[in-house]
Protein backbone atom coordinates (compact mmCIF):
# COMPACT_ATOMS: atom_id res chain seq x y z
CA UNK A 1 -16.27 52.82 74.51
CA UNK A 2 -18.55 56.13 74.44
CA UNK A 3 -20.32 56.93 71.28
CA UNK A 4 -18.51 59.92 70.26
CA UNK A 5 -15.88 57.32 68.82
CA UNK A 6 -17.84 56.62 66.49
CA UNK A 7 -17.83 60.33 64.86
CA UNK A 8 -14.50 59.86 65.13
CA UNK A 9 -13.69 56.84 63.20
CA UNK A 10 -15.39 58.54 60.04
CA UNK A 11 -13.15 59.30 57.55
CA UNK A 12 -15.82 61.84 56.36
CA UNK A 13 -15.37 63.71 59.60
CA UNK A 14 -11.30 63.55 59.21
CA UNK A 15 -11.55 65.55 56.07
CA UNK A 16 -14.35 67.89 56.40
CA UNK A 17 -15.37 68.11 60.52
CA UNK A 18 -18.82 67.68 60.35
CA UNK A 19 -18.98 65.42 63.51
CA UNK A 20 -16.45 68.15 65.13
CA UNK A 21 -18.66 70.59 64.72
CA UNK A 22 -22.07 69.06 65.90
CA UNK A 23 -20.72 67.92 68.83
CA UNK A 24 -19.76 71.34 69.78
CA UNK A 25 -23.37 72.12 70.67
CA UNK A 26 -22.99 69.33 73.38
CA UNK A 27 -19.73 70.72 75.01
CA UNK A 28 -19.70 74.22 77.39
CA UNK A 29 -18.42 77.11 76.20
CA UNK A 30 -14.84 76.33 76.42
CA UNK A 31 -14.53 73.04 75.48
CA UNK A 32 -16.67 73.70 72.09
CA UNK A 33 -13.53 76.79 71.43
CA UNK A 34 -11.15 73.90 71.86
CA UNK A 35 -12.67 71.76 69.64
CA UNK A 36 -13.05 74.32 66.82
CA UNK A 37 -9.38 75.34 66.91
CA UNK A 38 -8.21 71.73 66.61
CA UNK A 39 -10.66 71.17 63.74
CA UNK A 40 -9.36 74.49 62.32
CA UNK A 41 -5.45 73.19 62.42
CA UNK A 42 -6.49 69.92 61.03
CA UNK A 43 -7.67 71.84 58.21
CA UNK A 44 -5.13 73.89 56.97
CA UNK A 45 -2.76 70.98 58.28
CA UNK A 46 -4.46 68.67 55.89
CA UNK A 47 -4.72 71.74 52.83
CA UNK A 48 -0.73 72.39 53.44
CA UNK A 49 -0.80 67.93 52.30
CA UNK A 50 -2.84 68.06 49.30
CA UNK A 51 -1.34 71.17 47.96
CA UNK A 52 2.13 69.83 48.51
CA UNK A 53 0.95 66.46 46.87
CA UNK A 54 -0.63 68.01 43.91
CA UNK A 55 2.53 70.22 43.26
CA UNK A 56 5.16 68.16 43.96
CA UNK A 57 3.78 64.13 44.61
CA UNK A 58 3.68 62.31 48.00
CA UNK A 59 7.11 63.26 49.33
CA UNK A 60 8.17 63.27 52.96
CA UNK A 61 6.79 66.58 53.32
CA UNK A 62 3.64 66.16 52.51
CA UNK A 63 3.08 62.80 54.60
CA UNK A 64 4.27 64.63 57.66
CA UNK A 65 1.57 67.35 57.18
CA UNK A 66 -1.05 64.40 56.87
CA UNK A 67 0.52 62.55 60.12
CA UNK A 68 0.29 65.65 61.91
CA UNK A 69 -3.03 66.15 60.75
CA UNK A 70 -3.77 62.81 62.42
CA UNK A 71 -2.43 63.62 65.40
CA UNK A 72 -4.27 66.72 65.82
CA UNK A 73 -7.13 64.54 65.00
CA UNK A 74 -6.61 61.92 67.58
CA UNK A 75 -6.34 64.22 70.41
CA UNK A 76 -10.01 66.05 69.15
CA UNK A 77 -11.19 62.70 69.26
CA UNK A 78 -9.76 62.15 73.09
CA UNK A 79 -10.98 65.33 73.92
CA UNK A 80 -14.64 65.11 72.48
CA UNK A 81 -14.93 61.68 73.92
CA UNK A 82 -13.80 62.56 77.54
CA UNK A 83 -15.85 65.95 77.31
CA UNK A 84 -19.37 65.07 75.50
CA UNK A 85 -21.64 64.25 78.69
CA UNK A 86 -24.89 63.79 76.94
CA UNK A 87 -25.87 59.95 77.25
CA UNK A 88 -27.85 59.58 74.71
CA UNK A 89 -26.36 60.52 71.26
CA UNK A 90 -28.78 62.11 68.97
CA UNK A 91 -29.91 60.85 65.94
CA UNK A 92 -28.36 62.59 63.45
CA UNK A 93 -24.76 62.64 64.62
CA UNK A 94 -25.12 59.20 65.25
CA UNK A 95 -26.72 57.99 62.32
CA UNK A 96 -24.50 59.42 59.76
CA UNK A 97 -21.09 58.55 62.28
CA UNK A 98 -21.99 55.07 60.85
CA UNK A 99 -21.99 55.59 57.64
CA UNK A 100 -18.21 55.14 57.21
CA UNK A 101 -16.29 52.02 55.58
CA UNK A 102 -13.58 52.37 59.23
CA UNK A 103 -16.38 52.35 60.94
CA UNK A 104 -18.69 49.49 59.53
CA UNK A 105 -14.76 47.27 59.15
CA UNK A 106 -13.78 47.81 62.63
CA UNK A 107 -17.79 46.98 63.78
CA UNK A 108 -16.77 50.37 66.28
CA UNK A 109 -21.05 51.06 66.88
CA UNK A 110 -21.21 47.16 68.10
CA UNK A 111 -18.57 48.71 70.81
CA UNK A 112 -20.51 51.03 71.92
CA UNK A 113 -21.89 51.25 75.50
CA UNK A 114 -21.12 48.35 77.95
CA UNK A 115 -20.25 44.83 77.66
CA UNK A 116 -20.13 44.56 74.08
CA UNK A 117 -16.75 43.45 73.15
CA UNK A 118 -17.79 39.82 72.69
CA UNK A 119 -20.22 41.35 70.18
CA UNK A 120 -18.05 43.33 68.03
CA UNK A 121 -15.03 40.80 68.08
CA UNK A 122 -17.66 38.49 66.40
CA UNK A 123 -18.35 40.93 63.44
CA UNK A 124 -14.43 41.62 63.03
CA UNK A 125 -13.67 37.98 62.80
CA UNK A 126 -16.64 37.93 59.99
CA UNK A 127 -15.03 41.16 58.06
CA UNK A 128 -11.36 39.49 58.82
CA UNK A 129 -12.51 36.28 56.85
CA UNK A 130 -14.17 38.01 54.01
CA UNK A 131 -10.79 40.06 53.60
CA UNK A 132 -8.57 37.51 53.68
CA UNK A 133 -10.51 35.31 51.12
CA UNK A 134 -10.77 38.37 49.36
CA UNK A 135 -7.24 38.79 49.51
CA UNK A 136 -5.90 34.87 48.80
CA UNK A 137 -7.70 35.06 45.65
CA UNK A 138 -6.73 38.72 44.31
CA UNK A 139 -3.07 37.70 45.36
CA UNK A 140 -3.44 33.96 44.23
CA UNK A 141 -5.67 33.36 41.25
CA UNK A 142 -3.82 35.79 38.66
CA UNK A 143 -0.61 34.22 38.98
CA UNK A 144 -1.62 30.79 39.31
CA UNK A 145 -3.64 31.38 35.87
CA UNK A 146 -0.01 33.03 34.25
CA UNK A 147 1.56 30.40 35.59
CA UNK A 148 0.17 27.52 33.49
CA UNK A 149 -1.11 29.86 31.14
CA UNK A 150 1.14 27.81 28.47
CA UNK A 151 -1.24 25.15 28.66
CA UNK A 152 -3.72 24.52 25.77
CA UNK A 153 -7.27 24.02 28.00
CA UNK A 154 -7.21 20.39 26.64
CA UNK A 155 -4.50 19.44 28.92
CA UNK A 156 -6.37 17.62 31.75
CA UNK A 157 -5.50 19.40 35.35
CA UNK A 158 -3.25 16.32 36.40
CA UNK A 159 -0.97 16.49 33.43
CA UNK A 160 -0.72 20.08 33.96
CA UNK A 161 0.49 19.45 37.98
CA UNK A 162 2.84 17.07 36.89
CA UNK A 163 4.97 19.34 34.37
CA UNK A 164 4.68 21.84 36.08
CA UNK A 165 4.93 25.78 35.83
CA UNK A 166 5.44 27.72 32.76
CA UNK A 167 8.90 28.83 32.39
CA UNK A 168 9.54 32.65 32.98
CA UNK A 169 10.84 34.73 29.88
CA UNK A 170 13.56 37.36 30.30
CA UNK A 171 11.06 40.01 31.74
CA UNK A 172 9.78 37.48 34.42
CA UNK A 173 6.61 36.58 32.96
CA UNK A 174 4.72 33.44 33.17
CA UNK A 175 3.91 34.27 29.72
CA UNK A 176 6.41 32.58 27.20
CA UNK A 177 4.79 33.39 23.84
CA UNK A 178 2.70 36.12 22.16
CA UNK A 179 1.78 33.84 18.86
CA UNK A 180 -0.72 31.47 18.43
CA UNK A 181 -0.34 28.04 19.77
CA UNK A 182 2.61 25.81 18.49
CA UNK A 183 1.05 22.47 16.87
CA UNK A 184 4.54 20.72 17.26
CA UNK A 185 4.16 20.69 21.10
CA UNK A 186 1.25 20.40 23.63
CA UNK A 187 2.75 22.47 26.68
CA UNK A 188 3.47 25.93 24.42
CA UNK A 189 0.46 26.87 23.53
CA UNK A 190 -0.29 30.39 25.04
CA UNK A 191 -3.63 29.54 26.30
CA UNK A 192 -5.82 30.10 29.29
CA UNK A 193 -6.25 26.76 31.20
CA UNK A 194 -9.94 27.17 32.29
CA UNK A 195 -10.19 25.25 35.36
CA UNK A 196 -6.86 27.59 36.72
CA UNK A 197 -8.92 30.65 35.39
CA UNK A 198 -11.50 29.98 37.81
CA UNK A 199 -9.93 28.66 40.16
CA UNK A 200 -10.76 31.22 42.96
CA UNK A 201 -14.24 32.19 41.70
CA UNK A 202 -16.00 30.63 44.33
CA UNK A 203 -14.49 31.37 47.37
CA UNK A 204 -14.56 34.88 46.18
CA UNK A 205 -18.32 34.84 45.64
CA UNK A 206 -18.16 33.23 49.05
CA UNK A 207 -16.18 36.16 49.99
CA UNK A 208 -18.61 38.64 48.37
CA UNK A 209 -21.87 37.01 50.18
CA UNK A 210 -20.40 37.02 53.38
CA UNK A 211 -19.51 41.10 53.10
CA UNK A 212 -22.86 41.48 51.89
CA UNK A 213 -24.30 39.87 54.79
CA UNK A 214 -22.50 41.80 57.14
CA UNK A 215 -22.67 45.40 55.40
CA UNK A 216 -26.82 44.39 55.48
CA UNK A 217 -26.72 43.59 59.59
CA UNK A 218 -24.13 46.47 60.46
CA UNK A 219 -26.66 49.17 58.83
CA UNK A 220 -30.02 47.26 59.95
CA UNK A 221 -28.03 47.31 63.49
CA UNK A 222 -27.54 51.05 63.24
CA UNK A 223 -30.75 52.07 65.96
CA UNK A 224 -29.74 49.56 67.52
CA UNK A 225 -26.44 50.52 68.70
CA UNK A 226 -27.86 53.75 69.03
CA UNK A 227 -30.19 52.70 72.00
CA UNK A 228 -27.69 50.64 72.94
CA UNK A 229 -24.97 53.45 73.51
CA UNK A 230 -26.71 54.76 76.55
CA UNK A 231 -25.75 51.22 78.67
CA UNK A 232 -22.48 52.69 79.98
């Protein structure tokens, strides 16, 4: 992979051109012309989307603007890739390429140059676990608390397995009542049962350390990659 993919893979650059436009200064004559007329299509292309999304919402119209937008987009991106011949990408350009969420997700810079792919499947596999704990306990937690959320927190955790789940009402809620809790029965009582409330709590601080972690290495790594981009 050559580094101009990075640029690329910022979504800054997809909306305003900034990497476009740099790297025209390391293209000849003709290929820099090239490059500006794409980034000019992509623009109006992506002006026709948000003006058709403001006045009328997201209709088909306006996501086949944006697709083509993309499209123009990914064959800049082929284009400034195959053409760029300077080895060593400067600072700058480079520098702020990484500072993108696609980038730092898909660990692109740890692709850069040659022989790195063992490298950068290691930091998607790290981003890939923090997202799916991430995701087990956004998708997970909150319903597992509505579900026995008609336990009083008294109830110890093995009665509650062994009744069971709240019953739904007619709007398909966990929740069953909006009053305070019925003395006549134990299981009615619209409660939170703590130990379901946090539940996920530390797998998603596990979740949140591990991001941190690798959002701290992927910008500490930045000159790396950098010098590293030149090994092609």
């Amino acid at each position: 992979m050559k580094w101009p993919a990075v640029t690329f893979f910022n979504e800054v650059n997809f909306v305003t051109g900034f990497g476009d436009l740099m790297l025209c200064d390391l293209l000849d004559e003709q290929s820099a012309r090239r490059i500006t007329s794409l980034w000019s299509i992509r623009v109006i292309l992506l002006a026709v989307s948000l003006g058709i999304g403001l006045h009328n919402g997201f209709t088909t119209s306006c996501w086949a603007t944006l697709v083509a937008a993309v499209g123009v987009y990914t064959v800049s991106a082929g284009f400034a890739v195959e053409k760029v011949m300077v080895a060593e990408p400067p600072v700058a350009v480079f520098t702020f390429s990484c500072i993108s969420v696609l980038n730092w997700l898909l660990a692109v810079p740890f692709g850069v140059g040659d022989a790195k792919h063992t490298e950068r499947a290691v930091w998607l596999c790290v981003n890939l676990l923090a997202g799916v704990i991430t995701a087990g306990y956004v998708f997970t937690d909150g319903p597992l608390m509505s579900a026995w959320g008609c336990y009083p927190p008294t109830v110890p955790w093995s009665e509650v397995g062994a009744a069971g789940i709240c019953p739904q009402n007619h709007h398909g809620s966990w929740r069953t009542c909006d009053t305070p809790p019925v003395r006549s029965s134990a299981f009615t009582a619209c409660q939170k049962f703590d130990r379901v409330d946090h539940l996920g709590a530390g797998a998603f601080r596990a979740a949140m350390l591990i991001t941190a972690a690798s959002i701290g290495v992927y910008v500490v790594s930045i000159g790396r990659n950098r010098r590293r981009a030149t090994e092609v």
